[in-house]
Protein backbone atom coordinates (compact mmCIF):
# COMPACT_ATOMS: atom_id res chain seq x y z
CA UNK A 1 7.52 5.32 -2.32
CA UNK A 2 7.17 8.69 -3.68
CA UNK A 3 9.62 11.43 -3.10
CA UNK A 4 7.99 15.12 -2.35
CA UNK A 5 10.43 17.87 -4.22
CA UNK A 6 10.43 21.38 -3.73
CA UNK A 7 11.61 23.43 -6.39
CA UNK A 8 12.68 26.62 -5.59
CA UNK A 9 12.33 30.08 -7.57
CA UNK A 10 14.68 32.78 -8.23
CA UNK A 11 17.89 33.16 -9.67
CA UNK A 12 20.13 33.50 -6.25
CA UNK A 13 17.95 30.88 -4.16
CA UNK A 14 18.98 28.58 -7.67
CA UNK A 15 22.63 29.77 -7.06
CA UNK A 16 22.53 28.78 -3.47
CA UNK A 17 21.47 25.59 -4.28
CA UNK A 18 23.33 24.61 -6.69
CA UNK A 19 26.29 25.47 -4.40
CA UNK A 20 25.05 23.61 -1.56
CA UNK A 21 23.86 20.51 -3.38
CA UNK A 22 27.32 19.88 -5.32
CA UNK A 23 28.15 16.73 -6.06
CA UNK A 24 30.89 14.73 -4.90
CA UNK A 25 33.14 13.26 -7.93
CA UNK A 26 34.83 11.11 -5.62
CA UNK A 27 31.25 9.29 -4.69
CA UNK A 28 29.45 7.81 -7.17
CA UNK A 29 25.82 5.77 -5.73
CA UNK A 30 23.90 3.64 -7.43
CA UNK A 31 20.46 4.14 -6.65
CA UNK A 32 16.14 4.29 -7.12
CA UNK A 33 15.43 8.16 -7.92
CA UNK A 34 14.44 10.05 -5.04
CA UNK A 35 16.62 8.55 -2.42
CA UNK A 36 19.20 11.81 -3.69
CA UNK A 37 17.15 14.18 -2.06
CA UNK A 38 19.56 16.53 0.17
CA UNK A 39 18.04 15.89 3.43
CA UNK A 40 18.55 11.98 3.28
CA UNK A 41 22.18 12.68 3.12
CA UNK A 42 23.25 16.13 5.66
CA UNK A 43 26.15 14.55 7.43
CA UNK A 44 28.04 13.28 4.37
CA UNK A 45 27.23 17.06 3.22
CA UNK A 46 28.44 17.95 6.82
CA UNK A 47 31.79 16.24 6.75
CA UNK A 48 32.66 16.45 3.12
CA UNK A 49 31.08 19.80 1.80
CA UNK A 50 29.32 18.55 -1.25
CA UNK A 51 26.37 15.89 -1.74
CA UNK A 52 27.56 12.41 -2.99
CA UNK A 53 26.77 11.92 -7.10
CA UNK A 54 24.11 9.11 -8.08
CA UNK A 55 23.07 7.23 -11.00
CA UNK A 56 19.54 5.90 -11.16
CA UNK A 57 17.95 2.51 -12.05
CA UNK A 58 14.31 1.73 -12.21
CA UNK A 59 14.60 -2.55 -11.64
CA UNK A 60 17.26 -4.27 -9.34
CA UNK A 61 17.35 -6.73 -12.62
CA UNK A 62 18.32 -3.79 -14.76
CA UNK A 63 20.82 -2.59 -12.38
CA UNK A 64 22.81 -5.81 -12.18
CA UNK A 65 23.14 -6.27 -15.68
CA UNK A 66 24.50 -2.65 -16.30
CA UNK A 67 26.80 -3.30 -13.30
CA UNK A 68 28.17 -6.78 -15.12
CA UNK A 69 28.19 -5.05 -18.36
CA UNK A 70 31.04 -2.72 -17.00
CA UNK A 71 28.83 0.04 -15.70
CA UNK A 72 31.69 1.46 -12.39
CA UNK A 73 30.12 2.97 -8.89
CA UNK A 74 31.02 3.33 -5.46
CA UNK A 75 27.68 2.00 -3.94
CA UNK A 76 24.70 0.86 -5.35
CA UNK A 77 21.11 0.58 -3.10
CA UNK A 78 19.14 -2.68 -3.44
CA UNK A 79 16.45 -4.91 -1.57
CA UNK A 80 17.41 -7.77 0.12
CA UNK A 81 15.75 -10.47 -2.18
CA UNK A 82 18.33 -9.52 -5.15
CA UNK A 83 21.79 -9.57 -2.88
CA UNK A 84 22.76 -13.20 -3.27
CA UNK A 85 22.42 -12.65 -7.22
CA UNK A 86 24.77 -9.87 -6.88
CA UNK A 87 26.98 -11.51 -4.45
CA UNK A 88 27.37 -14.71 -6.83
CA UNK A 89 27.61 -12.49 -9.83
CA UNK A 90 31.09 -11.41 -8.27
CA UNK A 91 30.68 -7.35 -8.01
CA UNK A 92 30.67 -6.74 -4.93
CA UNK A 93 32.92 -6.59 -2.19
CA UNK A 94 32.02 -7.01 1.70
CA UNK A 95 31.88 -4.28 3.98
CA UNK A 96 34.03 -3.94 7.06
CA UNK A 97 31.79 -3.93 9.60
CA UNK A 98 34.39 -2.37 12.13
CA UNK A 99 33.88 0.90 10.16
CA UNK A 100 30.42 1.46 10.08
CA UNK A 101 29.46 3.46 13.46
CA UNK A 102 26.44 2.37 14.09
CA UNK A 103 26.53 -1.64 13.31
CA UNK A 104 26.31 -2.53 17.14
CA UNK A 105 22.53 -0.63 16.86
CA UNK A 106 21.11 -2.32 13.81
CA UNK A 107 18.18 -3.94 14.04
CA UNK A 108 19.03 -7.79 14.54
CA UNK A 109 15.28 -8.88 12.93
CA UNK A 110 17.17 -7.16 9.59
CA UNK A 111 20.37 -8.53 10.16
CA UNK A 112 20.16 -12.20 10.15
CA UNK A 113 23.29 -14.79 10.52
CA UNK A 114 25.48 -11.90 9.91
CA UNK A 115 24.45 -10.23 13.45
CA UNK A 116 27.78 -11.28 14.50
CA UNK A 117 30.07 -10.93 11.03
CA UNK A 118 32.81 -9.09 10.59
CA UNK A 119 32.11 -8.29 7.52
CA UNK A 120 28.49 -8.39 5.36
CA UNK A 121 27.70 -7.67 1.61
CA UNK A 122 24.53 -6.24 2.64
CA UNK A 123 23.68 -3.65 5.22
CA UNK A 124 20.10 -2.74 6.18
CA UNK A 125 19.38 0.61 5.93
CA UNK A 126 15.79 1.27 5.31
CA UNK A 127 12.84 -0.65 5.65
CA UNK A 128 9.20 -1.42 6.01
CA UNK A 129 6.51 -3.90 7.36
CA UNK A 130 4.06 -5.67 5.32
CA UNK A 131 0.76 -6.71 6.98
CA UNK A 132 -3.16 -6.48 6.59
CA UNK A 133 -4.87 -3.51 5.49
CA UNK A 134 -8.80 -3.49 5.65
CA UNK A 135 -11.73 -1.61 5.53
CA UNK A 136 -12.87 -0.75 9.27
CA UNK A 137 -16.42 -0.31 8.05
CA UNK A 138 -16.91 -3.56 6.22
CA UNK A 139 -14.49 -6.28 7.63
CA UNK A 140 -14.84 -6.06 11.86
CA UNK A 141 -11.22 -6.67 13.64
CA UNK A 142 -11.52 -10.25 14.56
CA UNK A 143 -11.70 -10.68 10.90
CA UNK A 144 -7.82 -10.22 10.55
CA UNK A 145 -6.58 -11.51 13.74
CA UNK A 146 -5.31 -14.22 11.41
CA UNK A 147 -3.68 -14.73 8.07
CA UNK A 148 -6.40 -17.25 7.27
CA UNK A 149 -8.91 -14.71 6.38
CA UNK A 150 -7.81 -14.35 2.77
CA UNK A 151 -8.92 -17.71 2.66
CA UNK A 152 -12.74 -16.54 4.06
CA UNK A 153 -15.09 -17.15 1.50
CA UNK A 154 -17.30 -14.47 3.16
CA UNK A 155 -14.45 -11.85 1.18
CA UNK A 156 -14.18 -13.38 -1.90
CA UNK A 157 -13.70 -11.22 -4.73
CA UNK A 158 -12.88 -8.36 -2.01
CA UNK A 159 -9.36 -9.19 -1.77
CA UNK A 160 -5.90 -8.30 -2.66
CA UNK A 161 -2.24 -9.46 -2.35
CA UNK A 162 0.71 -7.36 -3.84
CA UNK A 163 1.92 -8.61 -7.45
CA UNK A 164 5.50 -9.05 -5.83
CA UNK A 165 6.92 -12.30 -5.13
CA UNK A 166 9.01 -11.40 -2.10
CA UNK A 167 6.27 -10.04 -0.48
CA UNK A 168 3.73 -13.29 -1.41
CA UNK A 169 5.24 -15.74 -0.03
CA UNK A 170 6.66 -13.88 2.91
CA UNK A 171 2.50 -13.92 3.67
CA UNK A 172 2.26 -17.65 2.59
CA UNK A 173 5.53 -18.69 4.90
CA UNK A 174 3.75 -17.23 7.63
CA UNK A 175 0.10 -18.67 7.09
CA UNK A 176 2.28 -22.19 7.09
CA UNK A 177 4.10 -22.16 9.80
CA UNK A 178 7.66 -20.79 8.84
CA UNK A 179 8.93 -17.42 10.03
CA UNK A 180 12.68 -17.78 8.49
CA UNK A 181 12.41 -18.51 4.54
CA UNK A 182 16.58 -18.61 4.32
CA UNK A 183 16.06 -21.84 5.96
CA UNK A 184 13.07 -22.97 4.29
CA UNK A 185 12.85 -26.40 2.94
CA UNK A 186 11.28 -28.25 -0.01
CA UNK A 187 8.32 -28.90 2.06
CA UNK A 188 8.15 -25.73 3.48
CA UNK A 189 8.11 -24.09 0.08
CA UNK A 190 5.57 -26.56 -0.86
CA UNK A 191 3.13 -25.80 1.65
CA UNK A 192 3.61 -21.83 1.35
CA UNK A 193 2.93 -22.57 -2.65
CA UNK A 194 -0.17 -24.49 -1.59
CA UNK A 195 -1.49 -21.41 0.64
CA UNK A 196 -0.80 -19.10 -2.43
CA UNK A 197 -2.74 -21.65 -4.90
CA UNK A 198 -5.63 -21.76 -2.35
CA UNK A 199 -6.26 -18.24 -1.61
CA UNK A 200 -6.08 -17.21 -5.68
CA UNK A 201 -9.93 -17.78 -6.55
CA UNK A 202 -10.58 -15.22 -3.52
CA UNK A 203 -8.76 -12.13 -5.38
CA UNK A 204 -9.82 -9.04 -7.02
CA UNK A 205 -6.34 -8.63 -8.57
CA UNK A 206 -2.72 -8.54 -7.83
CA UNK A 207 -1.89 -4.92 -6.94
CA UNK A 208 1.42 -3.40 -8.54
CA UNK A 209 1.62 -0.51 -6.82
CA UNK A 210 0.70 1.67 -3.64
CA UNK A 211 -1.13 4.21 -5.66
CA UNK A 212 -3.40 1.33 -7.53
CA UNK A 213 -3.70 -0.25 -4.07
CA UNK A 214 -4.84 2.66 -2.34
CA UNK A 215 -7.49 3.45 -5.17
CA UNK A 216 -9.00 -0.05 -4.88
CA UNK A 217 -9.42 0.01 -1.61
CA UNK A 218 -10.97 3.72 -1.38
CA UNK A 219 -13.36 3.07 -3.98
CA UNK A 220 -14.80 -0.39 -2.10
CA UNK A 221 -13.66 -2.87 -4.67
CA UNK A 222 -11.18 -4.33 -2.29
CA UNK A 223 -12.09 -4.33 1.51
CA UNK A 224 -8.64 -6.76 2.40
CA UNK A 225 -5.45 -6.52 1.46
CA UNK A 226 -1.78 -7.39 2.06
CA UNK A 227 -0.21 -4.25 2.02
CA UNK A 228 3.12 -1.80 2.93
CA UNK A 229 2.83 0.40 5.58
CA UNK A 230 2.63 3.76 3.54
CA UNK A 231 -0.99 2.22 2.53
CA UNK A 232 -2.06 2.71 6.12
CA UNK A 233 -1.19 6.58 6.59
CA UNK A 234 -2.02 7.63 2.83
CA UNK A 235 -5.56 6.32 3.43
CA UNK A 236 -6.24 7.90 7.40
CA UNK A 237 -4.76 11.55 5.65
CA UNK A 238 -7.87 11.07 2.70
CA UNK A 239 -10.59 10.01 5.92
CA UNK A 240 -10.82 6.37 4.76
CA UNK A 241 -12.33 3.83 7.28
CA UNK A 242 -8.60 1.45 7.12
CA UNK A 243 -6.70 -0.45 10.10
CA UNK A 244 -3.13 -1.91 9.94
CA UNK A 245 -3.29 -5.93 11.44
CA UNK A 246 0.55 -5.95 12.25
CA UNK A 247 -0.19 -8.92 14.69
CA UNK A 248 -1.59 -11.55 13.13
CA UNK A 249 -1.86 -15.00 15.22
CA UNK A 250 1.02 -16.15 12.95
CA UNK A 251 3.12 -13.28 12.79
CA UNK A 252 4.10 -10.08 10.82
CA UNK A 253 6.59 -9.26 7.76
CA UNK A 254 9.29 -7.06 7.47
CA UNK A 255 10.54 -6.40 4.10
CA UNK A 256 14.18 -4.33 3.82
CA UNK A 257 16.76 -2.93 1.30
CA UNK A 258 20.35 -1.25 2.30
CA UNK A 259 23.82 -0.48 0.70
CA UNK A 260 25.98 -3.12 -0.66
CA UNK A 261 29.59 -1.76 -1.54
CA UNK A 262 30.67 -2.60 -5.30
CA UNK A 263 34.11 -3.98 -6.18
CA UNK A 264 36.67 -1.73 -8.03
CA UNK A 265 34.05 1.45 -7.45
CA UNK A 266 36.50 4.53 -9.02
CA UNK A 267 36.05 6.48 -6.04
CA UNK A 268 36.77 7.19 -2.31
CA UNK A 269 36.33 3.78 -0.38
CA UNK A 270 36.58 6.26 2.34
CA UNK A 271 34.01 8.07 1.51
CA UNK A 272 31.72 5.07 1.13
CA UNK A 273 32.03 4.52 4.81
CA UNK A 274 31.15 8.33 4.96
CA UNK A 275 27.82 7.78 2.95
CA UNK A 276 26.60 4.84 4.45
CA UNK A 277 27.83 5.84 8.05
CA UNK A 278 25.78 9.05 7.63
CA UNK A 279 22.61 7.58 6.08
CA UNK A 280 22.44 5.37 9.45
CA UNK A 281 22.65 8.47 11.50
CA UNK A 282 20.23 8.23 14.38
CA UNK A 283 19.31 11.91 12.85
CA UNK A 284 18.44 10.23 9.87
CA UNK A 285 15.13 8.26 11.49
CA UNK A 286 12.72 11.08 11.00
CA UNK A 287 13.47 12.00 7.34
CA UNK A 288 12.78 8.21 6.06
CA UNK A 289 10.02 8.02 8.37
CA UNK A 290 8.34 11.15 6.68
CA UNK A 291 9.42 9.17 3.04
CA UNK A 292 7.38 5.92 4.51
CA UNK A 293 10.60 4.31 5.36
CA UNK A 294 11.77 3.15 8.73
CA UNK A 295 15.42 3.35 9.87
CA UNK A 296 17.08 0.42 10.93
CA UNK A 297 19.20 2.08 13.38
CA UNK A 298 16.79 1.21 16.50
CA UNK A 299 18.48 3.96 18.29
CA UNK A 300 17.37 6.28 15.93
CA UNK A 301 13.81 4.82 15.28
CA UNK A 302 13.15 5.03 19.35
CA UNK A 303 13.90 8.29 18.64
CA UNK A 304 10.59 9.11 16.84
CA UNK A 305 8.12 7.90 19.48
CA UNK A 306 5.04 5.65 19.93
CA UNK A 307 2.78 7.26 18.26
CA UNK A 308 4.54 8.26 15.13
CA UNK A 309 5.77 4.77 14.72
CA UNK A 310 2.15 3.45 14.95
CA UNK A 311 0.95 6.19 13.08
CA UNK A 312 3.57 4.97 10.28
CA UNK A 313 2.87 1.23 10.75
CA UNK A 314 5.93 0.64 12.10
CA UNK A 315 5.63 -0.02 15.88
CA UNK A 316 7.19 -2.55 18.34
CA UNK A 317 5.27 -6.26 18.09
CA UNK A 318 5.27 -9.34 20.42
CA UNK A 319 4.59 -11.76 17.67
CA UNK A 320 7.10 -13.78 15.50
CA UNK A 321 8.92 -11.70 12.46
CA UNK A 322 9.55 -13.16 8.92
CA UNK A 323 12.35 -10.56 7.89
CA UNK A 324 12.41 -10.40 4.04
CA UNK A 325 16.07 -11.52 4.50
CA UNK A 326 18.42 -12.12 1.27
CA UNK A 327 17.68 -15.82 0.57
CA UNK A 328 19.74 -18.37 -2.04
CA UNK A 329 19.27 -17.48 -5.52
CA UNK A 330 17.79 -21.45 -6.00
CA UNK A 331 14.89 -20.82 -3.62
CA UNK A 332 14.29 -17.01 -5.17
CA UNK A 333 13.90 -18.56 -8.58
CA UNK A 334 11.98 -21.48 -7.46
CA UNK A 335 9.21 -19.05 -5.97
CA UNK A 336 9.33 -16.71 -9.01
CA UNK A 337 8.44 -19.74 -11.11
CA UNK A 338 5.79 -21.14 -9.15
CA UNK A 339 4.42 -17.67 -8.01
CA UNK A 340 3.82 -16.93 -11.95
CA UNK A 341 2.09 -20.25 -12.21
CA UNK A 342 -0.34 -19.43 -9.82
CA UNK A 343 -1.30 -15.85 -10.61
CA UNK A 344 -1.95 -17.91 -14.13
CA UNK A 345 -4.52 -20.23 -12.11
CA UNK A 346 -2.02 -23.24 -12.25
């Protein structure tokens, strides 16, 4: 996702701001660049009188082995396919659920077996849906009404999927049959790496990112996709002919990241409660939404409306969900392997 920043001019509006946007020595996240802005974080600012201070990584691979290394924060973002491999890599420490305000309204599609915890390594706090983006022009709706279209010979060539494992076989579970992948079993993974394998010959590429997606698609090379939902809205603000098929005949994708709470962070553990207690403001919902994220606060997503939750790709759906849920580090690795043997035509 890409992070809009205004700069401001002048010597006393840069006084003001650096004032305002102070940074907390006693808070130390972790984090992808851009999720610092100010306005992600106004009632930590509110309660404490400074923003929190944040380090930057650009992989969740990179990130781990800096934290192993000996690399010390308070609270370090990540997506849910890389928690277990933290977890087992002993740095981090559970939350305590009791203290985070608004646990009882998080969404339970992101939350998983630990819906009823006391305490959880991970907490969803942002989040997006994955699902079929298409040229309205070329490819008529009843085209997409299922998953088995990228295996329609009629659109061969014309296709995409995203060059991300997670979000692969999070398509391929659901073309198969299995809408919880934490559960998934040898045969289960066998028959989602069977999908993948089939549907190959019919791609274009692998897209890597939303920008190269969005260009294929508005030139005409690619008429079908799987994509994120900030493909859908970047597309209708440039006039281009695209739907969003959330609900498929075999159900839709969720994928998620949140806050996980690092062991022997130097500062505040108080004031980690603060940050993440703050991010999951219901206030919060419209300032991710305008960043492409939703909240998962469902108080605070209701609070947005129909429209701009459709017009985000993010609306309510009566069809099964695969949440991108943290999964065992055996399966994760098992699907990385297999998912590079397939983009290789093997």
């Amino acid at each position: 996702m890409t992070m809009m920043k205004t700069l401001l001019g002048g010597a006393a509006l840069s006084i003001l701001a650096a004032a305002a946007f102070a940074e907390d020595p006693e808070l130390l996240v972790f984090d992808y660049s851009g999720f610092e802005a100010p306005e992600f974080h106004t009632k930590y600012a509110e309660k404490n009188g400074v923003q929190p201070s944040f380090a930057f990584f650009g992989e969740e691979d990179e990130a781990l082995q800096k934290l192993v290394s000996g690399f010390k924060a308070d609270v370090s973002h990540v997506c849910a396919g890389s928690v277990k491999k933290w977890e087992e890599s002993g740095i981090l420490e559970p939350w305590d659920t009791a203290k985070i305000t608004e646990y009882a309204k998080l969404d339970s599609n992101l939350l998983g077996s630990d819906v009823a915890a006391a305490s959880a390594y991970f907490i969803p706090t942002d989040f997006g849906s994955t699902a079929i983006a298409y040229n309205t022009d070329e490819v008529p709706a009843e085209a997409v009404a299922s998953l088995e279209v990228f295996k329609n010979p009629e659109y061969a060539g014309r296709m995409t999927l995203p060059d991300n494992v997670d979000d692969a076989y999070a398509l391929a579970y659901l073309a198969t049959g299995t809408t919880d992948w934490t559960t998934a079993t040898d045969e289960q993974f066998e028959a989602a790496s069977n999908w993948l394998r089939e549907v190959h010959p019919n791609l274009r590429t692998y897209w890597t990112d939303p920008a190269e997606l969005a260009q294929l698609m508005a030139t005409g090379e690619v008429l079908i996709s799987w994509a994120w939902n900030e493909t859908y809205p970047t597309l209708v603000e440039e006039g281009f002919p695209v739907g969003f098929q959330r609900e498929t005949t075999e159900g839709s994708s969720l994928w998620l990241c949140g806050y996980v709470n690092l062991k022997d962070g130097p500062g505040s553990e108080e004031k980690a409660y603060d940050y993440i207690n703050g991010f999951l403001d219901a206030s919060n919902a419209s300032v991710l939404m305008d960043a492409g994220y939703g909240i998962s606060n469902t108080e605070g997503l209701a609070t947005l409306g129909e429209e701009a939750l459709v017009a985000g790709g993010l609306e309510p759906i009566d069809v099964p969900v695969l949440a991108q849920l943290p999964m065992s580090v055996e399966l994760r690795e098992k699907q990385s392997e297999e998912f590079e043997k397939i983009k290789a035509g093997f």
